[in-house]
PDB file of N, CA and C in Angstrom:
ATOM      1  N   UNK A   1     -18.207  -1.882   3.621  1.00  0.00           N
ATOM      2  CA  UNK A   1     -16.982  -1.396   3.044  1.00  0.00           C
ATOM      3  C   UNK A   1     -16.012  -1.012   4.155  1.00  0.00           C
ATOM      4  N   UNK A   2     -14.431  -1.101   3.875  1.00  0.00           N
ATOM      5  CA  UNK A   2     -13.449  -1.016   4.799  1.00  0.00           C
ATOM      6  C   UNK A   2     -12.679   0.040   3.808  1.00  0.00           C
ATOM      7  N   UNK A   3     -12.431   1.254   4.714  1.00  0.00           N
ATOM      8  CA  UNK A   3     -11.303   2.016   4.167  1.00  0.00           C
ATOM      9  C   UNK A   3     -10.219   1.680   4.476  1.00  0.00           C
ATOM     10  N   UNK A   4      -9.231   1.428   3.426  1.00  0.00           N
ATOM     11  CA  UNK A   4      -7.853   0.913   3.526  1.00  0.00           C
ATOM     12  C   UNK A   4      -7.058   2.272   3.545  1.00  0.00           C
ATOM     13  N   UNK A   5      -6.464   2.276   4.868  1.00  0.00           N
ATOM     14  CA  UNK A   5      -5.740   4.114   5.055  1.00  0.00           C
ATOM     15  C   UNK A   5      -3.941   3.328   4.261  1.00  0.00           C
ATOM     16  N   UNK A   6      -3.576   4.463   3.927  1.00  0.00           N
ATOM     17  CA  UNK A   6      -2.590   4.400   3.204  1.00  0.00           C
ATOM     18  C   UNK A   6      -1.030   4.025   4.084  1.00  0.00           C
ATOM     19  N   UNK A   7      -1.331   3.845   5.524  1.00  0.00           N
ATOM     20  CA  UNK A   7      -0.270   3.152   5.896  1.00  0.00           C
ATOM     21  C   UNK A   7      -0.348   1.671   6.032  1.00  0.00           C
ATOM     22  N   UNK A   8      -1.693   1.240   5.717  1.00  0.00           N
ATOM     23  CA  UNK A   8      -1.640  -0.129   5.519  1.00  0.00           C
ATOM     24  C   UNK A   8      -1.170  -0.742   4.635  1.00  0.00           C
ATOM     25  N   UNK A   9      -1.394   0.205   3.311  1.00  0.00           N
ATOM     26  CA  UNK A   9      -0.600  -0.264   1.901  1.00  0.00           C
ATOM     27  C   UNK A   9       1.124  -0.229   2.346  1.00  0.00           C
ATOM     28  N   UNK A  10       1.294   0.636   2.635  1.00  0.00           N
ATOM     29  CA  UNK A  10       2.808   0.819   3.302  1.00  0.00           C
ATOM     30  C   UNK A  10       3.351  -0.284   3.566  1.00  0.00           C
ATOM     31  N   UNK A  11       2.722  -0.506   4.368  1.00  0.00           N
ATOM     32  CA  UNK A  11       3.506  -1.364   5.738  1.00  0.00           C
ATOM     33  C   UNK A  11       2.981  -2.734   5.039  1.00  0.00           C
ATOM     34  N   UNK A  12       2.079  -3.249   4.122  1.00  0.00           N
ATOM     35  CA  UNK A  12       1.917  -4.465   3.696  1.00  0.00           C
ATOM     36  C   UNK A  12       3.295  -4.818   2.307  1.00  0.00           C
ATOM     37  N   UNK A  13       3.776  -3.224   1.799  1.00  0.00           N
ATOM     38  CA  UNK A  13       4.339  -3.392   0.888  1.00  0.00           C
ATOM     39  C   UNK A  13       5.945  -3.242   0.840  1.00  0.00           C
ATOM     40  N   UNK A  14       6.420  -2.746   1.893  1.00  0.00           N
ATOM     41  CA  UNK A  14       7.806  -2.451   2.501  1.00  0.00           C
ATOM     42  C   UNK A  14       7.821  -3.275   4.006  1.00  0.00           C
ATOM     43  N   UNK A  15       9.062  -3.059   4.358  1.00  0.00           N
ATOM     44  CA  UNK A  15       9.680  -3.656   5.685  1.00  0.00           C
ATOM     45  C   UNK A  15       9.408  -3.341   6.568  1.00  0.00           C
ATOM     46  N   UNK A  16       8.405  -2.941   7.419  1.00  0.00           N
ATOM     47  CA  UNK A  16       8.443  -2.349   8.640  1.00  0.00           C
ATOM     48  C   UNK A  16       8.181  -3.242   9.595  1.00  0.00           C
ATOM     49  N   UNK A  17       7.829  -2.491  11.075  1.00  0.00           N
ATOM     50  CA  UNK A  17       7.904  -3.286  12.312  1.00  0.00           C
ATOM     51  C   UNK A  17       6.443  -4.155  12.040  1.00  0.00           C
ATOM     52  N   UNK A  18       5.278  -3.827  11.827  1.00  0.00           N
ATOM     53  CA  UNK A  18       4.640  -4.485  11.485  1.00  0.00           C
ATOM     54  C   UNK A  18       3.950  -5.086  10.565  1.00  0.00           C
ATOM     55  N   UNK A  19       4.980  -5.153   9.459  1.00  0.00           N
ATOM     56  CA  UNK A  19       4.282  -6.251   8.289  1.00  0.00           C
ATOM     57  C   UNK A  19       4.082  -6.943   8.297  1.00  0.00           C
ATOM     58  N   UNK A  20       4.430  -8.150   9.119  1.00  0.00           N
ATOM     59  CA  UNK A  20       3.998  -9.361   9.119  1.00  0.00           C
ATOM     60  C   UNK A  20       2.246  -9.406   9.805  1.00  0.00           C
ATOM     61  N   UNK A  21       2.251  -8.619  10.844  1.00  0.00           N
ATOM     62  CA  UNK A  21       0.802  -8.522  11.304  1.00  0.00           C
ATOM     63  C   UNK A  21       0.050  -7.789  10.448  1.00  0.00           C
ATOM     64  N   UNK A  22       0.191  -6.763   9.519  1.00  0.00           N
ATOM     65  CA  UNK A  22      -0.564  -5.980   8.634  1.00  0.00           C
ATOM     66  C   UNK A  22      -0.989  -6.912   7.010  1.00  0.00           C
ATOM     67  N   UNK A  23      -0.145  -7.569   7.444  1.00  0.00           N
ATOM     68  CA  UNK A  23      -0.338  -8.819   5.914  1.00  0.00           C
ATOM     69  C   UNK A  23      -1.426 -10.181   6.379  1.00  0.00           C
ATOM     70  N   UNK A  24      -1.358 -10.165   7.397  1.00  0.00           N
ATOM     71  CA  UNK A  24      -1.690 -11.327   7.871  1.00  0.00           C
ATOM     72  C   UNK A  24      -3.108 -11.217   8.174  1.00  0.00           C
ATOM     73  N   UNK A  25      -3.673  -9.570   8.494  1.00  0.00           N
ATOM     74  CA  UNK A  25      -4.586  -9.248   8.574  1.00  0.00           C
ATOM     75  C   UNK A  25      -5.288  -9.033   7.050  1.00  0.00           C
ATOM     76  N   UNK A  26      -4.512  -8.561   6.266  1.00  0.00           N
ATOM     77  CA  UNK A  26      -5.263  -7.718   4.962  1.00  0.00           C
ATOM     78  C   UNK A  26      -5.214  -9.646   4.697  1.00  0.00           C
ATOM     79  N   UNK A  27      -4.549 -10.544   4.656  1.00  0.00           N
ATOM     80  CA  UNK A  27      -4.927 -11.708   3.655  1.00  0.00           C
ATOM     81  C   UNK A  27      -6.468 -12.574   4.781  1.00  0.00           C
ATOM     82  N   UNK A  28      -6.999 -11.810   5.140  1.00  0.00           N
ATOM     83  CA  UNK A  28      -7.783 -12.326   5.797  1.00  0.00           C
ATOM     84  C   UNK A  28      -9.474 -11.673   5.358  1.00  0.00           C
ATOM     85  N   UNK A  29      -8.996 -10.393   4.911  1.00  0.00           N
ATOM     86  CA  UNK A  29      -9.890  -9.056   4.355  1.00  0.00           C
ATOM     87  C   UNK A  29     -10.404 -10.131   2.910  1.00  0.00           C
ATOM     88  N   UNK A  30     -12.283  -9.617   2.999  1.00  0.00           N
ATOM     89  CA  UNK A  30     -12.541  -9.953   1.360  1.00  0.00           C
ATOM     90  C   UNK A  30     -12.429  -8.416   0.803  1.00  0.00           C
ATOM     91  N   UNK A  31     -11.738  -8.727  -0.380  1.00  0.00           N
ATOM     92  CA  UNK A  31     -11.173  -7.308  -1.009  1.00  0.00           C
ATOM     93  C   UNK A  31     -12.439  -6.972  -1.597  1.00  0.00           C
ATOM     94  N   UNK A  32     -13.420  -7.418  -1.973  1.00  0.00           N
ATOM     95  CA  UNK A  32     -14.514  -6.478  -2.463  1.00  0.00           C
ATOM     96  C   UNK A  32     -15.200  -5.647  -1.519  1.00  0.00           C
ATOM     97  N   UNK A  33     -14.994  -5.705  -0.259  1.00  0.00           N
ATOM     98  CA  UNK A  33     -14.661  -4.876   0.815  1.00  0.00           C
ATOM     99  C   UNK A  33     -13.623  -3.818   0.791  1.00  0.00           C
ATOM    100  N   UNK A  34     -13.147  -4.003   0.649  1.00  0.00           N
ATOM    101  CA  UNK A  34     -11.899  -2.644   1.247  1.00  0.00           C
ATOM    102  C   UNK A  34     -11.988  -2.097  -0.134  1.00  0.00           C
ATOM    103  N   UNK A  35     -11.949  -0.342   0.130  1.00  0.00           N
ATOM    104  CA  UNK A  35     -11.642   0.300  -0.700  1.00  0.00           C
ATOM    105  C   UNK A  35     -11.001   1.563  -0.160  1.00  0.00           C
ATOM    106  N   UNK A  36     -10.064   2.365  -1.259  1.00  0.00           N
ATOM    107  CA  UNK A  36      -8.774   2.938  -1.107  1.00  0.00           C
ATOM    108  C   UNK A  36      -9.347   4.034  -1.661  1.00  0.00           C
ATOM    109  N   UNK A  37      -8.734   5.313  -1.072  1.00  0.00           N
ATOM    110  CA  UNK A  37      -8.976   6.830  -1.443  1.00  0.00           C
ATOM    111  C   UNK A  37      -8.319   6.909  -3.002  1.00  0.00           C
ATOM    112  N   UNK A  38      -9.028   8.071  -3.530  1.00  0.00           N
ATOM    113  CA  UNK A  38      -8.411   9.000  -4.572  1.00  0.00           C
ATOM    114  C   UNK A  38      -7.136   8.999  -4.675  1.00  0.00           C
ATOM    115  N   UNK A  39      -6.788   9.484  -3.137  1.00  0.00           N
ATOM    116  CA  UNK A  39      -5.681  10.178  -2.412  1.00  0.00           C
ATOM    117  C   UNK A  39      -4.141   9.316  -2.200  1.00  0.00           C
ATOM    118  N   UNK A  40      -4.565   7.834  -2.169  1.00  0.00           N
ATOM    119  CA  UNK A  40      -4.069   7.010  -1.594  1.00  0.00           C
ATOM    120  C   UNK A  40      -2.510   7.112  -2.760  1.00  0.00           C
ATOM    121  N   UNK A  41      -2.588   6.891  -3.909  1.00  0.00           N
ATOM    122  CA  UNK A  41      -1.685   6.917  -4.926  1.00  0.00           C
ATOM    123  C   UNK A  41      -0.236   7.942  -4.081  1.00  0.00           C
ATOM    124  N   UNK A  42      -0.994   9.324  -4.262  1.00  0.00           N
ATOM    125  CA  UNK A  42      -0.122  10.490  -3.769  1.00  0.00           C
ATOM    126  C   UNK A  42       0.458   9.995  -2.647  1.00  0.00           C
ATOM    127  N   UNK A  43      -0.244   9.702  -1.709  1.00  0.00           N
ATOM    128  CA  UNK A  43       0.179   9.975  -0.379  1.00  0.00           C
ATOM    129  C   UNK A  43       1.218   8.653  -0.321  1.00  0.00           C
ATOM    130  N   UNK A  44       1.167   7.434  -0.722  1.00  0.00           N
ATOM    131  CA  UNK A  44       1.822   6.562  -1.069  1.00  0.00           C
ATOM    132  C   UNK A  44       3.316   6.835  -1.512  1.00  0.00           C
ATOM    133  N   UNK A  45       3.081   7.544  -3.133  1.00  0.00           N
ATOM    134  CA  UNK A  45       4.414   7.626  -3.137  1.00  0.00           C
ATOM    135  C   UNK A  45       4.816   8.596  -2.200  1.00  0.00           C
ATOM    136  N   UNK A  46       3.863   9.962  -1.322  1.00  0.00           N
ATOM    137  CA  UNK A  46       5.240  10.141  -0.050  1.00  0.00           C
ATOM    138  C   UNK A  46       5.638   9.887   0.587  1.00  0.00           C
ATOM    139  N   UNK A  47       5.131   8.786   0.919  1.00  0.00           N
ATOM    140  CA  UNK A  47       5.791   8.037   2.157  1.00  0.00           C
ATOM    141  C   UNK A  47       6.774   7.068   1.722  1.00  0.00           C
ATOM    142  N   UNK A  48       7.098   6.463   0.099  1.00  0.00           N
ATOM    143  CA  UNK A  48       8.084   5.900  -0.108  1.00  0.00           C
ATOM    144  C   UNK A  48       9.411   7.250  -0.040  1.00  0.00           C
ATOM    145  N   UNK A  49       8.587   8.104  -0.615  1.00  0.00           N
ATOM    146  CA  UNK A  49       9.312   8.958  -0.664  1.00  0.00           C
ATOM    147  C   UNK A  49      10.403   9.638   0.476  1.00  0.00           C
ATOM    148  N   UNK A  50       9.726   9.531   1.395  1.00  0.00           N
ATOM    149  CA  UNK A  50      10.224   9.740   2.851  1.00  0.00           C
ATOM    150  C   UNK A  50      11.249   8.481   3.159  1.00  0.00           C
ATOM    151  N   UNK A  51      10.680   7.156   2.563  1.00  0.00           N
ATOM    152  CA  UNK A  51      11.708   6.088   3.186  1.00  0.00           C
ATOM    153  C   UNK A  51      12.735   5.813   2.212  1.00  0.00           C
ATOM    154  N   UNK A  52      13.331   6.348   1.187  1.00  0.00           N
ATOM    155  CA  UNK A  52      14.202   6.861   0.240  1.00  0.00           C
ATOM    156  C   UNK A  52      14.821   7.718   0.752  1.00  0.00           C
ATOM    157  N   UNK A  53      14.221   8.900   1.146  1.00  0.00           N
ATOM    158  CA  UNK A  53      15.460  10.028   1.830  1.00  0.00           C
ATOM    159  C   UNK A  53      15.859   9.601   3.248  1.00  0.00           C
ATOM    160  N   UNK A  54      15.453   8.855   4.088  1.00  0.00           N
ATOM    161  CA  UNK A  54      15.750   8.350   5.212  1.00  0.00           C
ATOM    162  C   UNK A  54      16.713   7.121   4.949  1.00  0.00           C
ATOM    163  N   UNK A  55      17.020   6.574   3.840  1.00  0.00           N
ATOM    164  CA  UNK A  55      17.601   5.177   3.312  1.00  0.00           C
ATOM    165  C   UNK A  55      17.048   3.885   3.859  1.00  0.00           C
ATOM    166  N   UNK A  56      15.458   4.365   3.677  1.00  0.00           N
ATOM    167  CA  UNK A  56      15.102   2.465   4.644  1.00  0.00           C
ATOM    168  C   UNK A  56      14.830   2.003   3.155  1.00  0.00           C
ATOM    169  N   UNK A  57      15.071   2.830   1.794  1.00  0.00           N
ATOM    170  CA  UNK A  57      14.441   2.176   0.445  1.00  0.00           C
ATOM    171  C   UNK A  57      15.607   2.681  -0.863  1.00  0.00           C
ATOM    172  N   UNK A  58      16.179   2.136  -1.168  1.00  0.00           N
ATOM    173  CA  UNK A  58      16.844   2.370  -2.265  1.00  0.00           C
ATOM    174  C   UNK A  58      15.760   2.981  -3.123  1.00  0.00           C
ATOM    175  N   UNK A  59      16.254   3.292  -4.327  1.00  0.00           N
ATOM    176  CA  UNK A  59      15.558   4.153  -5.398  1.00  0.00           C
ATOM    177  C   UNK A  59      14.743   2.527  -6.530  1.00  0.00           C
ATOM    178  N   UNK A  60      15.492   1.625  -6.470  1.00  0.00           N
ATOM    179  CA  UNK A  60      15.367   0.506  -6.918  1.00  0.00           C
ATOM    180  C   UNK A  60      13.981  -0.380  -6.268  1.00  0.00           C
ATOM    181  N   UNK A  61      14.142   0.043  -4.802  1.00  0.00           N
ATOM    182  CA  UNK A  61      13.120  -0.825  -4.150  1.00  0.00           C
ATOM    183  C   UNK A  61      11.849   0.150  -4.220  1.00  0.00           C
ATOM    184  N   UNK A  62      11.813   1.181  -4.292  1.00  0.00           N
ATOM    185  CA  UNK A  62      10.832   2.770  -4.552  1.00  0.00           C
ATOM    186  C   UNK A  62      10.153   2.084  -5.566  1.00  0.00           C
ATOM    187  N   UNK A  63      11.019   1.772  -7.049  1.00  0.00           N
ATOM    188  CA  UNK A  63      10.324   1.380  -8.644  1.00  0.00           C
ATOM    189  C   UNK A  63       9.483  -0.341  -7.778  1.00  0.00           C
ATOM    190  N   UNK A  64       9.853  -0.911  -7.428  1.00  0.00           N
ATOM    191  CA  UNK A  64       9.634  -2.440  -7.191  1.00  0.00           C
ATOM    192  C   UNK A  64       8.310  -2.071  -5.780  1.00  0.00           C
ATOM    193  N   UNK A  65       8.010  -1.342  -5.029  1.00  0.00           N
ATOM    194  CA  UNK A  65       7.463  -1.073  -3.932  1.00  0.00           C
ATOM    195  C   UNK A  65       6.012  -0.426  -4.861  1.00  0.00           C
ATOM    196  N   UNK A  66       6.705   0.575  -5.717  1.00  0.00           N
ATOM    197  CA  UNK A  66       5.123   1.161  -6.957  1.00  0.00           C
ATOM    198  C   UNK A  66       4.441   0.357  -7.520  1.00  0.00           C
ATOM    199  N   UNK A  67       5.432  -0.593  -8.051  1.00  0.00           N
ATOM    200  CA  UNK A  67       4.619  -1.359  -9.282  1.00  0.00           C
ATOM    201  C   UNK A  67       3.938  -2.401  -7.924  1.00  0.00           C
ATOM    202  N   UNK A  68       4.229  -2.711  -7.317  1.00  0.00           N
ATOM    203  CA  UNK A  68       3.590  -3.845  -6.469  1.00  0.00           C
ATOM    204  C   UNK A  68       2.050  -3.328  -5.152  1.00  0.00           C
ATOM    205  N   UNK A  69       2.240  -1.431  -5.744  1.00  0.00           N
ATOM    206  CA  UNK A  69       1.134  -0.906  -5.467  1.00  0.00           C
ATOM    207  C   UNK A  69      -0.155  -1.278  -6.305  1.00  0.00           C
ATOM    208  N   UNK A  70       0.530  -1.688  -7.771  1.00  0.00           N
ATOM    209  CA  UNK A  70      -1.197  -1.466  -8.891  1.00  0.00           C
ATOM    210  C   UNK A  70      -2.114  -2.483  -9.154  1.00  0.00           C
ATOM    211  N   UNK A  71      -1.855  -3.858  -8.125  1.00  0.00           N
ATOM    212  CA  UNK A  71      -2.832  -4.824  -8.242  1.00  0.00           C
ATOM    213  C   UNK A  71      -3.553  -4.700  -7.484  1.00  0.00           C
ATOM    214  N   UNK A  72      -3.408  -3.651  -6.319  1.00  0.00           N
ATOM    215  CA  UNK A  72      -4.390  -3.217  -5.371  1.00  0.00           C
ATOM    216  C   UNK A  72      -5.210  -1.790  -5.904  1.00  0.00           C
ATOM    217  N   UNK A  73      -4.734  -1.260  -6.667  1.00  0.00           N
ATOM    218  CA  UNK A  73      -5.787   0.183  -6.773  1.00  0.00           C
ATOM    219  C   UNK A  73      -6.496  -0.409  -7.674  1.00  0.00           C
ATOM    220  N   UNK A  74      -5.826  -1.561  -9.083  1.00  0.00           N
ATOM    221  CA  UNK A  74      -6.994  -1.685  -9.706  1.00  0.00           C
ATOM    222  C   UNK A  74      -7.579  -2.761  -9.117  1.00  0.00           C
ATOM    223  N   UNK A  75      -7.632  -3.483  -8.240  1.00  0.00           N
ATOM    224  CA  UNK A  75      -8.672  -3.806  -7.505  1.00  0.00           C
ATOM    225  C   UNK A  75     -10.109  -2.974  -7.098  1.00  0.00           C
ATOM    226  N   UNK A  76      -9.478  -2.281  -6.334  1.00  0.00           N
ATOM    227  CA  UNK A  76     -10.683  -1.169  -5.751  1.00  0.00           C
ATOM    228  C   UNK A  76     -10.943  -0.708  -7.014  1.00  0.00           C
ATOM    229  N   UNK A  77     -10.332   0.010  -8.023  1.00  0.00           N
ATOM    230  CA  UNK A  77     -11.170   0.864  -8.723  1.00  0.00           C
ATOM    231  C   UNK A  77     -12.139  -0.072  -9.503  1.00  0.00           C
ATOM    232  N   UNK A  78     -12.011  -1.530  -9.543  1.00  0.00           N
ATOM    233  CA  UNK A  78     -12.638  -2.443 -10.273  1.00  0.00           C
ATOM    234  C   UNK A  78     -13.951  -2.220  -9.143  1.00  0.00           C
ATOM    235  N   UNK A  79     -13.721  -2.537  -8.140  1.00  0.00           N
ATOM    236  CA  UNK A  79     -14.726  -2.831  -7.008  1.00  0.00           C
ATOM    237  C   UNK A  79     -16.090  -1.558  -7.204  1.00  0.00           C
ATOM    238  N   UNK A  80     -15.312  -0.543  -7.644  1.00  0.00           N
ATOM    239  CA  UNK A  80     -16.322   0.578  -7.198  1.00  0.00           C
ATOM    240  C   UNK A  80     -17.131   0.678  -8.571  1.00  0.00           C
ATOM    241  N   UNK A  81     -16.893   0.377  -9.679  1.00  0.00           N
ATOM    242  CA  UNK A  81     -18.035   0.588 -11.062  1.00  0.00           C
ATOM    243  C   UNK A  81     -19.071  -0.233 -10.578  1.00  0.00           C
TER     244      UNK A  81
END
């Protein structure tokens, strides 16, 4: 098992300096491997949250950045029953 820390979701799911290498890596990951904290949800939206009050995320790209969070948690939470 691989813990997926919550700036990987980040940075695979918004613009940053390294998404292209953080994507390139996770599409390489077998996902019945990696699994994601409890925690990960929360801490997620603060860090969109943070890139909303900083303006690297409209409020628009925040809704579009969430929903493109939930094919990955229910992944893992599938993984772990």
């Amino acid at each position: 098992m691989l813990y997926l820390d919550t700036s990987v979701l980040v940075s695979t799911l918004t613009n940053e300096a390294d998404t292209s290498m953080v994507q390139t890596w996770l599409s390489c990951q077998n996902v019945r491997d990696l699994v994601i904290s409890d925690w990960l949800v929360t801490e997620f939206s603060s860090a969109l949250s943070v890139q909303m009050r900083t303006g690297q995320l409209s409020v628009a790209g925040v809704a579009l950045v969430s929903m493109a969070l939930e094919p990955h948690v229910e992944i893992s939470l599938a993984g772990r029953s």
